[in-house]
C-alpha atoms as a PDB file:
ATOM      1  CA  UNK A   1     -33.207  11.293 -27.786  1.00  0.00           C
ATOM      2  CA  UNK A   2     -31.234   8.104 -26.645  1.00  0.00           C
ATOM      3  CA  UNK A   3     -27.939  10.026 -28.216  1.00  0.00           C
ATOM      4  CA  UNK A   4     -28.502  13.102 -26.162  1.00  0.00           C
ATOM      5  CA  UNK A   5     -29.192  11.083 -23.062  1.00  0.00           C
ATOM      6  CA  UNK A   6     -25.837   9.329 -23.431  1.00  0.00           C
ATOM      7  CA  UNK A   7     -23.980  12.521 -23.709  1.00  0.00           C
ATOM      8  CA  UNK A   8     -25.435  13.859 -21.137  1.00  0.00           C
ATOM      9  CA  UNK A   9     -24.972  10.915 -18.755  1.00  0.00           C
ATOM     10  CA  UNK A  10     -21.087  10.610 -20.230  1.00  0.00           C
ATOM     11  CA  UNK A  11     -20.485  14.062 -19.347  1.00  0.00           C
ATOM     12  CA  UNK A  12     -22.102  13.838 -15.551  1.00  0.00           C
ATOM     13  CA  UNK A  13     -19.874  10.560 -15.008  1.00  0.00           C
ATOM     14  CA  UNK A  14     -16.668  12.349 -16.434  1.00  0.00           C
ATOM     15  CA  UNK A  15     -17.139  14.978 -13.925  1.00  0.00           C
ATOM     16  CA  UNK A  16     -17.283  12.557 -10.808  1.00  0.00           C
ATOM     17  CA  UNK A  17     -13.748  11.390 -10.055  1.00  0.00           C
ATOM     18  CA  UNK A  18     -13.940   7.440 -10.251  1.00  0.00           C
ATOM     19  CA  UNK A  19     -10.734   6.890  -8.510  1.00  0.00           C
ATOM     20  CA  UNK A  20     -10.573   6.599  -4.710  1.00  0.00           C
ATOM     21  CA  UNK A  21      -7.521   8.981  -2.520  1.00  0.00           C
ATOM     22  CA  UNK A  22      -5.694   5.849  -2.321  1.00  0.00           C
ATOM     23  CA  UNK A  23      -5.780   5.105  -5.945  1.00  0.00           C
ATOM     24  CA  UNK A  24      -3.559   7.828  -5.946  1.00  0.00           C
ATOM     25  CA  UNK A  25      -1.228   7.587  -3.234  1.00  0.00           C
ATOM     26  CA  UNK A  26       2.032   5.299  -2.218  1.00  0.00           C
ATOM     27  CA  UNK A  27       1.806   2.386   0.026  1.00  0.00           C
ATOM     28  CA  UNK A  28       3.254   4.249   2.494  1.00  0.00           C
ATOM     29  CA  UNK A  29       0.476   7.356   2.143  1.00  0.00           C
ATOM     30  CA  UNK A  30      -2.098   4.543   2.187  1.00  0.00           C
ATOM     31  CA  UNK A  31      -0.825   3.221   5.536  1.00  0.00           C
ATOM     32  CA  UNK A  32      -0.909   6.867   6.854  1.00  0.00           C
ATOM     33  CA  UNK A  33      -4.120   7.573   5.634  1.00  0.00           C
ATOM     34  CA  UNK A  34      -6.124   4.657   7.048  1.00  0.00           C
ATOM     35  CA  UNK A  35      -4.514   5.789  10.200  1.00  0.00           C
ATOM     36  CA  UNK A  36      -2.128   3.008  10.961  1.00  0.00           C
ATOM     37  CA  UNK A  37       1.533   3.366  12.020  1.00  0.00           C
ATOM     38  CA  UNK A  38       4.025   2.961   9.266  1.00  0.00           C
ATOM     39  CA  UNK A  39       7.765   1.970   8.631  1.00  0.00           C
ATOM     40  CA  UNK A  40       9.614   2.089   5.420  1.00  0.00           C
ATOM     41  CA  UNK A  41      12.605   0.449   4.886  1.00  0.00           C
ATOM     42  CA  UNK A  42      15.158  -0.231   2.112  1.00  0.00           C
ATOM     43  CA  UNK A  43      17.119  -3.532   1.291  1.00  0.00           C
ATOM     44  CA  UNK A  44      20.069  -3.699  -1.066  1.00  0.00           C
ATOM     45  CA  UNK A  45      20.622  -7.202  -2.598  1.00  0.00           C
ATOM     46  CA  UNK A  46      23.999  -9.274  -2.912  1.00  0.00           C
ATOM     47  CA  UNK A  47      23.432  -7.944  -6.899  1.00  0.00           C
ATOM     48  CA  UNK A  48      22.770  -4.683  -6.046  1.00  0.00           C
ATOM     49  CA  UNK A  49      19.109  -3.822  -6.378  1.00  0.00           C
ATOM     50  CA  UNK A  50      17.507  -1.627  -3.846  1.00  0.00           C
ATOM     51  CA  UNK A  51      14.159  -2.658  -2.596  1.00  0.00           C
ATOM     52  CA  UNK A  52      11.336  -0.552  -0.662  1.00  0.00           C
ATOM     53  CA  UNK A  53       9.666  -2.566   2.304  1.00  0.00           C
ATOM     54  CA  UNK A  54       6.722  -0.989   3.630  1.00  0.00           C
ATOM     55  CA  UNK A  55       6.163  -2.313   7.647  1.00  0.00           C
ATOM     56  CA  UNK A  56       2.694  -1.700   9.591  1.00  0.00           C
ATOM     57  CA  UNK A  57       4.247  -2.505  13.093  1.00  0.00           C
ATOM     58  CA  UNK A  58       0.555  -1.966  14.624  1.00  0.00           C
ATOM     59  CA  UNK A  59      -2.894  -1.023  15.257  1.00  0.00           C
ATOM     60  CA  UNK A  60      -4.479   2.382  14.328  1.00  0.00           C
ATOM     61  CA  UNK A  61      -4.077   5.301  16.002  1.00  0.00           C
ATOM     62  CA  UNK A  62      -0.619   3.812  17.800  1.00  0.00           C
ATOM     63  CA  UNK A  63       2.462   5.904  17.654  1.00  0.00           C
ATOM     64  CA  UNK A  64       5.324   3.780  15.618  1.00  0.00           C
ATOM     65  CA  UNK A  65       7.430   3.358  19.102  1.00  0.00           C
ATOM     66  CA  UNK A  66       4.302   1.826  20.950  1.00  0.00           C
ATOM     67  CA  UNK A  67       3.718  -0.061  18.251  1.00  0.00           C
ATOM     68  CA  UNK A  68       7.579  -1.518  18.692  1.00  0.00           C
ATOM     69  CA  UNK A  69       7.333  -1.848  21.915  1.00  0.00           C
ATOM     70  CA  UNK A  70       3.968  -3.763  21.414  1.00  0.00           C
ATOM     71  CA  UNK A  71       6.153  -7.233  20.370  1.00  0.00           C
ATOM     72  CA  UNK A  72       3.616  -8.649  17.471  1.00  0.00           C
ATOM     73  CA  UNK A  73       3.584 -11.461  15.681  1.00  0.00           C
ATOM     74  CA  UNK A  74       5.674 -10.943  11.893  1.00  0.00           C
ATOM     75  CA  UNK A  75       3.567 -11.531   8.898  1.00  0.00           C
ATOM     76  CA  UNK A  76       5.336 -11.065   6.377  1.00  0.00           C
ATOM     77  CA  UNK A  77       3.060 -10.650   2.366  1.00  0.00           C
ATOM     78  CA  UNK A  78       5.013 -10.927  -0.788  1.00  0.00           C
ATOM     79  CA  UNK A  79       2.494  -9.888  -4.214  1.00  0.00           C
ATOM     80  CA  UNK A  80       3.223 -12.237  -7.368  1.00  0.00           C
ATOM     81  CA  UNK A  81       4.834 -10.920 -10.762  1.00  0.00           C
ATOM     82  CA  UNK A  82       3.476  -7.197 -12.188  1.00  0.00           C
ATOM     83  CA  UNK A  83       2.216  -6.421  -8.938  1.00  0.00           C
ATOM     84  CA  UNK A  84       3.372  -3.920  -5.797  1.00  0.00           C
ATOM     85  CA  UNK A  85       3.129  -3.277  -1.819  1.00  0.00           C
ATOM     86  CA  UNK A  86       0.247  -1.270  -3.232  1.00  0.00           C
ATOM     87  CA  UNK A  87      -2.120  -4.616  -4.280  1.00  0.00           C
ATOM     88  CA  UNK A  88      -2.418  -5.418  -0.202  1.00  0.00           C
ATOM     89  CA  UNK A  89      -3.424  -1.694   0.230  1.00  0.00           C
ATOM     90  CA  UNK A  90      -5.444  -0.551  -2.468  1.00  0.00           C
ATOM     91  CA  UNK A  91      -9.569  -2.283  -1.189  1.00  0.00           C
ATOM     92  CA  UNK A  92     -10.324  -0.024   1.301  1.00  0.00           C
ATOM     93  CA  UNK A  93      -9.711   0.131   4.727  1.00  0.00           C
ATOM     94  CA  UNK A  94     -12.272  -2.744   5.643  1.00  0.00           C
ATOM     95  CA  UNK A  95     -10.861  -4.881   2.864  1.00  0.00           C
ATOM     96  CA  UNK A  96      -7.418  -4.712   2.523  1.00  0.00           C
ATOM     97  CA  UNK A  97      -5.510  -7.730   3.422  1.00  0.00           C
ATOM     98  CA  UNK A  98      -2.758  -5.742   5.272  1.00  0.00           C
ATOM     99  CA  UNK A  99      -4.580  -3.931   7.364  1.00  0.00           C
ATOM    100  CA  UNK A 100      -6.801  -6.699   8.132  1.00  0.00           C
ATOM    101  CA  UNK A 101      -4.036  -8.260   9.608  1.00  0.00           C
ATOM    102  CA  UNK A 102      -2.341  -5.381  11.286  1.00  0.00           C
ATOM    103  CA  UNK A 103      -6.128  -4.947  12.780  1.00  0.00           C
ATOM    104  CA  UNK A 104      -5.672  -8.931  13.979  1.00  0.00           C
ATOM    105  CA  UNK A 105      -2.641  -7.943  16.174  1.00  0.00           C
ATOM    106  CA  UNK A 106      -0.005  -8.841  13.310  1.00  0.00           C
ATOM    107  CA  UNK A 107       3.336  -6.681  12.696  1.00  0.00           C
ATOM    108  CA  UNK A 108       2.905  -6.504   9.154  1.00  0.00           C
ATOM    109  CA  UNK A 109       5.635  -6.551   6.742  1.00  0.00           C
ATOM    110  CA  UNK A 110       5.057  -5.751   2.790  1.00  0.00           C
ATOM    111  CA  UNK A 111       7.700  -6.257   0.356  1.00  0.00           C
ATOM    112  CA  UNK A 112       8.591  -5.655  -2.939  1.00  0.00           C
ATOM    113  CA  UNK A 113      10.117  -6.948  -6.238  1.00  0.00           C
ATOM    114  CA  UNK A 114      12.521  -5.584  -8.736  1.00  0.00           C
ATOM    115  CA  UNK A 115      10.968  -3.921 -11.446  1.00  0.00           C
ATOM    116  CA  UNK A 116       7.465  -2.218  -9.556  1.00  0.00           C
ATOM    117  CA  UNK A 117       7.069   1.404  -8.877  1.00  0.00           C
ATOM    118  CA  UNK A 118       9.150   0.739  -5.516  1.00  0.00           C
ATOM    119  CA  UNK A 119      12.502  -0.946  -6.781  1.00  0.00           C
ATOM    120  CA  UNK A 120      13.473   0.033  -9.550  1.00  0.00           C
ATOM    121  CA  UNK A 121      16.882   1.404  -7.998  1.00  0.00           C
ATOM    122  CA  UNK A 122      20.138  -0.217  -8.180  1.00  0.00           C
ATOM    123  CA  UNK A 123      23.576   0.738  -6.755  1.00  0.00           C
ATOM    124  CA  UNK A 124      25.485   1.148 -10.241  1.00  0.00           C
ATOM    125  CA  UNK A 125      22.412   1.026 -13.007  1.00  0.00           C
END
């Protein structure tokens, strides 16, 4: 009885999708999704590397220019090794530290290290 009642609550769970939209989407989808105005930008190092920035220049529902025009405060947020743009995104729209802060009235800047999902280009490799 206990046996059948596992398999049959494994096979309800497996049906439910555990992982959120954004678990599936790109910084940059995230940004657009919670409603936010959103910039990306690349960076080529002195060595070559080409890095994705991801920019939230303002609050939701403004257009990219007002947001511009707007004249915020940078904040700029930099994850630690093995991480991604996508670790400041990926809690939610209430709990996400990036769009806490582009909530707050910050122009919000997320970079990106060689070697994540967003830079692993380079200009001769």
């Amino acid at each position: 009885k206990i046996l059948k009642g596992l398999i049959l609550l494994f096979c309800v769970l497996s049906w439910a999708d555990p992982v959120p939209p954004e678990g599936k989407m790109t910084s940059d989808q995230i940004i657009k999704y919670y409603g936010y105005p959103e910039q990306t930008h690349t960076v080529t190092t002195e060595d070559g590397y080409i890095l994705t920035i991801f920019r939230i220049p303002g609050k939701k529902g403004e257009s990219v220019e007002e947001a511009i025009r707007a004249k915020r405060p940078p904040l700029v947020m930099q994850h630690g090794i093995s991480a991604s743009s996508d670790n400041f995104l990926s809690n939610g729209e209430t709990y996400s530290p990036a769009i806490f802060f582009a909530r707050k009235g910050f122009d919000v800047w997320i970079t990106n290290i060689r070697g994540n999902r967003y830079c692993r280009k380079h200009e001769k490799l």
